[in-house]
Every structure is written in C-alpha cells, then in structure tokens.
Protein backbone atom coordinates (compact mmCIF):
# COMPACT_ATOMS: atom_id res chain seq x y z
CA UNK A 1 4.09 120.92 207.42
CA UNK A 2 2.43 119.32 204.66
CA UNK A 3 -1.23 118.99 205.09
CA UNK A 4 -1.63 115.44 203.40
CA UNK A 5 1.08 112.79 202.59
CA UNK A 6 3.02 113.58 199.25
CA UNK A 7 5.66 111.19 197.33
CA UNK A 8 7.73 111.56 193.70
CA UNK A 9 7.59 108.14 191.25
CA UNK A 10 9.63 107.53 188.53
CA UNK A 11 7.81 107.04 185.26
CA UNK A 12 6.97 103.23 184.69
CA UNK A 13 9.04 103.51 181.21
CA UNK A 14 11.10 105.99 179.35
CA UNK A 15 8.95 107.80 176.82
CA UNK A 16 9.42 108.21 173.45
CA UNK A 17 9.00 111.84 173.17
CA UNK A 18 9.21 114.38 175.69
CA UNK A 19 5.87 114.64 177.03
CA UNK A 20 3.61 118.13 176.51
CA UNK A 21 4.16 121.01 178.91
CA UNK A 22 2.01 123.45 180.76
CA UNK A 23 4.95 126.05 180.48
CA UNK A 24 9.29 125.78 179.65
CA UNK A 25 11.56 127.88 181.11
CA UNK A 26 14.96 126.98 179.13
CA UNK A 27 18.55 128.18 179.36
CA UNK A 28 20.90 127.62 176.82
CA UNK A 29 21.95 124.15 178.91
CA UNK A 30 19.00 122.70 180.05
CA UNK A 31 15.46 123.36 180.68
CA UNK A 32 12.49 122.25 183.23
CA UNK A 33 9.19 122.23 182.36
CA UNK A 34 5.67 121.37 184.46
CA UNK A 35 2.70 120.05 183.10
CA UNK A 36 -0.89 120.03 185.69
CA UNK A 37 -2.16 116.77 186.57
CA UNK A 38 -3.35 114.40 184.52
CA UNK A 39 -6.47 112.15 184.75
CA UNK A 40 -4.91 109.29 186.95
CA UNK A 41 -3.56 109.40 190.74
CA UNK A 42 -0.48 107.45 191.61
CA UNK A 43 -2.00 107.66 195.21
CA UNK A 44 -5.28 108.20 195.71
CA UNK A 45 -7.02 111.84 196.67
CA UNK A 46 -3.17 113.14 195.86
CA UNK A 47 -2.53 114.69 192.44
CA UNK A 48 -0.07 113.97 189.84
CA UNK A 49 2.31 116.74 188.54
CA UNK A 50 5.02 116.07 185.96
CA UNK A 51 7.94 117.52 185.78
CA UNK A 52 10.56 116.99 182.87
CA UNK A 53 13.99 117.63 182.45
CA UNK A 54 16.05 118.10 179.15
CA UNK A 55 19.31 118.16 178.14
CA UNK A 56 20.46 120.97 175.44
CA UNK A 57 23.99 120.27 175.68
CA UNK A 58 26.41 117.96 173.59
CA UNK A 59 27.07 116.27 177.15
CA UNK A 60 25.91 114.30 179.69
CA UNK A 61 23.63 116.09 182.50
CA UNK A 62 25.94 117.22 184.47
CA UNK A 63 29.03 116.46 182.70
CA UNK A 64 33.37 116.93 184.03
CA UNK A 65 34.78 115.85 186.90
CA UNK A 66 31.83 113.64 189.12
CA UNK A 67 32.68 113.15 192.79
CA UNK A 68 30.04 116.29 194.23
CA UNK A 69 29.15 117.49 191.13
CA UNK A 70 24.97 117.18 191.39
CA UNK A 71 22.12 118.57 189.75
CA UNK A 72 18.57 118.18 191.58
CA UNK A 73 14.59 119.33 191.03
CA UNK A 74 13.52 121.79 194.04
CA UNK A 75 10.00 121.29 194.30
CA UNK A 76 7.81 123.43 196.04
CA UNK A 77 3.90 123.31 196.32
CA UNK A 78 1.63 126.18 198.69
CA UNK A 79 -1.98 125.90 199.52
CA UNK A 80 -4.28 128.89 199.06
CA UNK A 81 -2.94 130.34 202.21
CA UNK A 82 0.48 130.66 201.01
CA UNK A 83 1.24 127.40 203.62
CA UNK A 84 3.99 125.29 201.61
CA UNK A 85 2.46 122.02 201.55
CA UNK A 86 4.93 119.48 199.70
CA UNK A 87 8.80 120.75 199.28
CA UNK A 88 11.24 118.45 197.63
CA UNK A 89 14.64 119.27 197.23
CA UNK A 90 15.51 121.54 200.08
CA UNK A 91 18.41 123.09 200.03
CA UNK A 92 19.94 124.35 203.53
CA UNK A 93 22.41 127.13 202.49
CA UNK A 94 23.35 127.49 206.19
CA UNK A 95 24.75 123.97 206.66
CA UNK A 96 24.92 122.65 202.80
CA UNK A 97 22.40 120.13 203.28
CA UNK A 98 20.58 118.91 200.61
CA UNK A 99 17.17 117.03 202.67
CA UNK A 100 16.44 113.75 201.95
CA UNK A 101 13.24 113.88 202.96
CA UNK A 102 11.22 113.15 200.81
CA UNK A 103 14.44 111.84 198.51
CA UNK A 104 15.27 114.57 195.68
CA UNK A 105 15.38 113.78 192.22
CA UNK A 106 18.76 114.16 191.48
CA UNK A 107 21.21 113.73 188.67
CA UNK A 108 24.72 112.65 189.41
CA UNK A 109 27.35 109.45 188.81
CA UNK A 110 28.62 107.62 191.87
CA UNK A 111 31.85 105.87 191.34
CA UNK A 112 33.17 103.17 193.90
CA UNK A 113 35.02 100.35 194.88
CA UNK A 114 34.01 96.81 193.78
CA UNK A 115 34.20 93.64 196.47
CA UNK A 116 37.06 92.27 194.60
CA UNK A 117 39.52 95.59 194.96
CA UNK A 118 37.85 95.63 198.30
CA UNK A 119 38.81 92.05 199.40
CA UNK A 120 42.10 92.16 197.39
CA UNK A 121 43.69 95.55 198.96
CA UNK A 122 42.23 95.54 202.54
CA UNK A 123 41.98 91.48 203.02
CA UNK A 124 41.92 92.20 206.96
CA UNK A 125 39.10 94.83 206.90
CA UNK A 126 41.25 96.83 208.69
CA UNK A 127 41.70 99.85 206.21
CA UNK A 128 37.72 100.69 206.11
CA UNK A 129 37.86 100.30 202.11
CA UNK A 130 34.43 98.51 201.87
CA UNK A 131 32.66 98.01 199.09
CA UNK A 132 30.34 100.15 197.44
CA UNK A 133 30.22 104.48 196.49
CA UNK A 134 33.08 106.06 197.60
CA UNK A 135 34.80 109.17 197.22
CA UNK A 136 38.69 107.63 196.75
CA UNK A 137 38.47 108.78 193.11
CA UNK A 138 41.85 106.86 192.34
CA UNK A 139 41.06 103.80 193.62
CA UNK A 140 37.36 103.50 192.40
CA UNK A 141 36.78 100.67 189.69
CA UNK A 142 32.92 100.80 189.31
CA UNK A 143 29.89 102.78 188.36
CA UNK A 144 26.87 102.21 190.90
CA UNK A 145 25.39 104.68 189.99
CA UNK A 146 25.18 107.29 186.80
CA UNK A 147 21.85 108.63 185.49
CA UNK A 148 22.52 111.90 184.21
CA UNK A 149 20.78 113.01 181.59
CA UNK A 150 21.88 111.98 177.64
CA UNK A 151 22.53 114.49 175.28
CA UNK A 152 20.73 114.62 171.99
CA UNK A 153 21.78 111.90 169.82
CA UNK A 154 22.31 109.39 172.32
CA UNK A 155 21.80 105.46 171.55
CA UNK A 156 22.55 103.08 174.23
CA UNK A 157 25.12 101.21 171.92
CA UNK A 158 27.10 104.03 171.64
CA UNK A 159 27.88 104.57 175.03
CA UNK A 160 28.31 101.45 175.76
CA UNK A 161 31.53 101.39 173.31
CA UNK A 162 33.18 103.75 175.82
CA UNK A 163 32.16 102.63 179.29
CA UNK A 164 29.38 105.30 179.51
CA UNK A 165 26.00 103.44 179.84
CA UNK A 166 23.60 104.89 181.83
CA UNK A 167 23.01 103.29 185.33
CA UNK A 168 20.54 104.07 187.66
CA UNK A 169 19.63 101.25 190.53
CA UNK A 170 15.73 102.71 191.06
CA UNK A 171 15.92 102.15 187.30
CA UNK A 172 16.46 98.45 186.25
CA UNK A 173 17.45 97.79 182.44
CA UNK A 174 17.70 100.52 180.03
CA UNK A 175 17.63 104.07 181.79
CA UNK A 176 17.18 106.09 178.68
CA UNK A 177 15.88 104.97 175.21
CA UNK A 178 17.86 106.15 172.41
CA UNK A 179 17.42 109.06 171.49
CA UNK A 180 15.92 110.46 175.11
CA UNK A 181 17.89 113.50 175.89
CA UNK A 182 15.10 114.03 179.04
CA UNK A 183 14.02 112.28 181.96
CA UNK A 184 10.29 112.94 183.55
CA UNK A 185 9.36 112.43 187.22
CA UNK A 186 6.00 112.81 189.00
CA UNK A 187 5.65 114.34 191.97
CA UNK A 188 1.98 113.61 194.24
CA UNK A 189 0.78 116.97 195.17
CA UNK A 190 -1.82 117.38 198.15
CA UNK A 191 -5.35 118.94 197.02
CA UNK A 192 -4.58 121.57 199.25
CA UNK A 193 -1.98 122.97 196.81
CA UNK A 194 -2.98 125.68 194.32
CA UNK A 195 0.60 126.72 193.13
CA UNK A 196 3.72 124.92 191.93
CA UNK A 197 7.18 125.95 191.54
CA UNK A 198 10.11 124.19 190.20
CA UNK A 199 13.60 124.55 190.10
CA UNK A 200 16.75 122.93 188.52
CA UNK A 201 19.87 123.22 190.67
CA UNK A 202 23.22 122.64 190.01
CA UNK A 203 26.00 122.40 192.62
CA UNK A 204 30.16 121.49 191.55
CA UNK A 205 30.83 120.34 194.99
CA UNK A 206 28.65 118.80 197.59
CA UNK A 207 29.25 119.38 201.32
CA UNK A 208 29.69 115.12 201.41
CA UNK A 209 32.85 115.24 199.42
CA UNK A 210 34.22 118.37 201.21
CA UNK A 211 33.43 116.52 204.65
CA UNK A 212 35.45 113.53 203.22
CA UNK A 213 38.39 114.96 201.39
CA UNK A 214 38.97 117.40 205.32
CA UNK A 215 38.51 113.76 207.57
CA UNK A 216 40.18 111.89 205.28
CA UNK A 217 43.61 113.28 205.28
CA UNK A 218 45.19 112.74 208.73
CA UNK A 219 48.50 114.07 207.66
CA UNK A 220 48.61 117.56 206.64
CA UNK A 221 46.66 120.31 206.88
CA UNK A 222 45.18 120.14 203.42
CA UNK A 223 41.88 119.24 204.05
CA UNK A 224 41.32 122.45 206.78
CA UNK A 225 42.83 124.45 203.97
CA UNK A 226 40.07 123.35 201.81
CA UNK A 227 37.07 123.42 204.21
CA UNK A 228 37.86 126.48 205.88
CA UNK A 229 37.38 128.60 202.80
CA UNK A 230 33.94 126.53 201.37
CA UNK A 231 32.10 127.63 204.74
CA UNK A 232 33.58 131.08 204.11
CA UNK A 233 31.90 131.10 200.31
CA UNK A 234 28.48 129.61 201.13
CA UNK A 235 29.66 125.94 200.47
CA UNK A 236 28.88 127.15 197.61
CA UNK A 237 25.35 127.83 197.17
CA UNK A 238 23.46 125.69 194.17
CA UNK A 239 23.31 127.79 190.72
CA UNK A 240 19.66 128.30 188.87
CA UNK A 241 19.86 126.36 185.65
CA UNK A 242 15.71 126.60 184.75
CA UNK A 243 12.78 127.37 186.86
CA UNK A 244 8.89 126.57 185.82
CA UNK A 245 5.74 127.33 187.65
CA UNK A 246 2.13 126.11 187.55
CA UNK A 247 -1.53 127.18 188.93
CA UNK A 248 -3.19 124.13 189.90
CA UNK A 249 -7.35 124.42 189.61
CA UNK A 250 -8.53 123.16 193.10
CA UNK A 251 -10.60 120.16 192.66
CA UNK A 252 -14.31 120.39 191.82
CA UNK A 253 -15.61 118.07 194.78
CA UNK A 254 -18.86 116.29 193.94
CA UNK A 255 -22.31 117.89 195.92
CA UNK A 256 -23.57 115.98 198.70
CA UNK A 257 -26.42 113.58 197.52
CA UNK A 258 -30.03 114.70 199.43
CA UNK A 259 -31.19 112.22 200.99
CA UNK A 260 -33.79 109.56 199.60
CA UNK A 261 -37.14 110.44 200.70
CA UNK A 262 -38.72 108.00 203.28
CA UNK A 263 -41.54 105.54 202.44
C-alpha cells in the first residue's frame, strides 16, 4: 500500500514542444519517456514526475477499429525497500481488469448514442438504449470521447474537415495544438519512492466489450463462441509498446534548527 497519498494531473495547457526527458525508450510506433521532478509540487510534500507520450506513426494513437481498442501508461513507483508505493495502470491478467484506481491515463475513442437517437428509437425507455458511450457500434452517432494521440503534422483544422477532432471531456477546448504529436501527464510520487518505471500498453480488445458483445446477444450462441476462447488466450494480455525508467534522488530534508539559547 502506498505510504503517502499519490494522484496524476493533466498538464494545465498543451505545450509547444515536447518537453526534455530524463531518458526515451522508443519503438518504431511510439515512445514514453520520464523526466525527475521538477521544482514545483502539484500537492504538497508529493513529487512531480512527467511522463510523455509520442506518436511516430502517420495515425492517430491508437488508430483502426475503436470499440476496446486502448492504449494506457502503467506506472509504477518502489521505496528504498523495494515496497511499491504508487502503481497506476494495473493490469490484472487473471481477470482482464484494467484498475481504476487511481484512474489510468489512457488513450482511446468512445463512440455512443446521442439523446435524440436515444429518444427517437426507444421513446418508451423500454429498450435500455440510453444516452451516452456505448458499444452498439452501428447505431452510435457521437464522439464523447477521443483523445488519442495526433500524428505528426496534425492541425486542428484539418481534422476537423473529416469529423476527426480531438475530444477529450477532462480536456475542455483544444486537446492538442497543432502540430502536438504527444501528450504529457504528471504523476505525484510519494518521497518514499526512489525508483520509477513506466510502461505503454496497448490492448485490441478490452474485457468491457467482450462482456458486452457475450450478454448482449440473447439469441445465438455467438457471444459464448467468442468469450470462451478470449479467457482461453489470456483475454489477451496488453502488448509492450515503450518502457522508461527513472532513479529519483531522495529529498535532502532541511537539519533541525538548535535551539535559541535562553536569556
């Protein structure tokens, strides 16, 4: 269990230029990188580490066919025991859970229904098509969610000419600047932790959409087909895109004043 309180923040504005790194690990897709903390806290006595994404593709981050398809950071921070003292990320092969606590930073588009196809195709509420992400790929009309990462090159107005613009709701306004093929977040690290590691996941089908497409169809057999043989090849387990590390230098607490001599 962690030994102090840790949380991940989204960077008050999109940068400009990628920021500088401590050390890159890159594939020929994408790469993560970790920089140490820098001279500001986002919460006091916890310290700031930076970890950036970027795209290296001629894509969006991840690109094809979106219902399950995910990337996400796993971030993982130990004390100088070896204790893990902040995970983010976790991935339960066992079950196919991805842990929400603390929420991942993940990269993925969520497509849905809006409250007019809602309202105009189950008027009675009886058909439990409500509003919002969904998985009924052919009867989704909106995007409520895509922030995956631009490719080089990208300018807002471009994507905008083909229904692509980035849209992320713990983002308000423009998601990426043009130009941004990255995305930085900032993760609070304990004092306690002396060593870092980071890793970018990707996963082509979530255990959520298999759980939907096997409950949803009540007629044949199909979904069981399809489950039975994702528990029988790990569900699948997430792939290793990149993977950074970082020492962190345990903090250089201030002596103890003596005490002022009595008059």
């Amino acid at each position: 269990m962690p030994a102090r309180s840790a949380s991940t923040t989204r960077t008050a504005s999109a940068p400009r230029t990628p920021p500088a790194s401590a050390l890159i690990v890159a594939v020929p897709t994408a790469s993560a990188s970790i920089r140490p903390p820098g001279v500001t806290e986002t919460i006091p006595g916890l310290d700031d580490v930076h970890v950036t994404v970027t795209n290296r593709t001629g894509h969006k981050l991840p690109t094809g066919y979106p219902e399950g398809r995910r990337i996400w950071l796993h971030v993982l921070a130990r004390d100088i025991g070896g204790n893990v003292v902040y995970e983010s990320g976790a991935y339960n092969a066992a079950t196919g859970v991805l842990s929400m606590t603390p929420p991942p930073v993940a990269y993925e588009a969520e497509l849905g229904i809006s409250p007019a196809l809602a309202a105009a195709l189950d008027p009675g509420g009886t058909k439990g098509l409500t509003p919002g992400p969904s998985f009924h790929f052919a009867l989704n009309d909106s995007v409520y969610k895509d922030n995956r990462i631009p490719p080089l090159g990208f300018t807002n107005a471009a994507f905008a000419g083909f229904g692509g613009t980035p849209v992320d709701p713990e983002h308000p306004g423009e998601r990426y600047a043009d130009g941004q093929n990255w995305d930085t977040s900032t993760f609070a690290m304990p004092r306690s932790a002396v060593q870092v590691w980071v890793e970018l996941l990707y996963q082509t089908t979530s255990r959520e959409y298999i759980l939907f497409l096997r409950d949803q169809n009540v007629t044949t057999t199909a979904g069981e087909d399809l489950y039975d043989p994702w528990v029988l090849n790990a569900r699948p387990a997430p792939v290793l895109m990149g993977a950074a590390s970082l020492g962190l230098t345990p903090p250089s607490w201030p002596a103890k004043r003596a005490p002022a001599p009595r008059v």
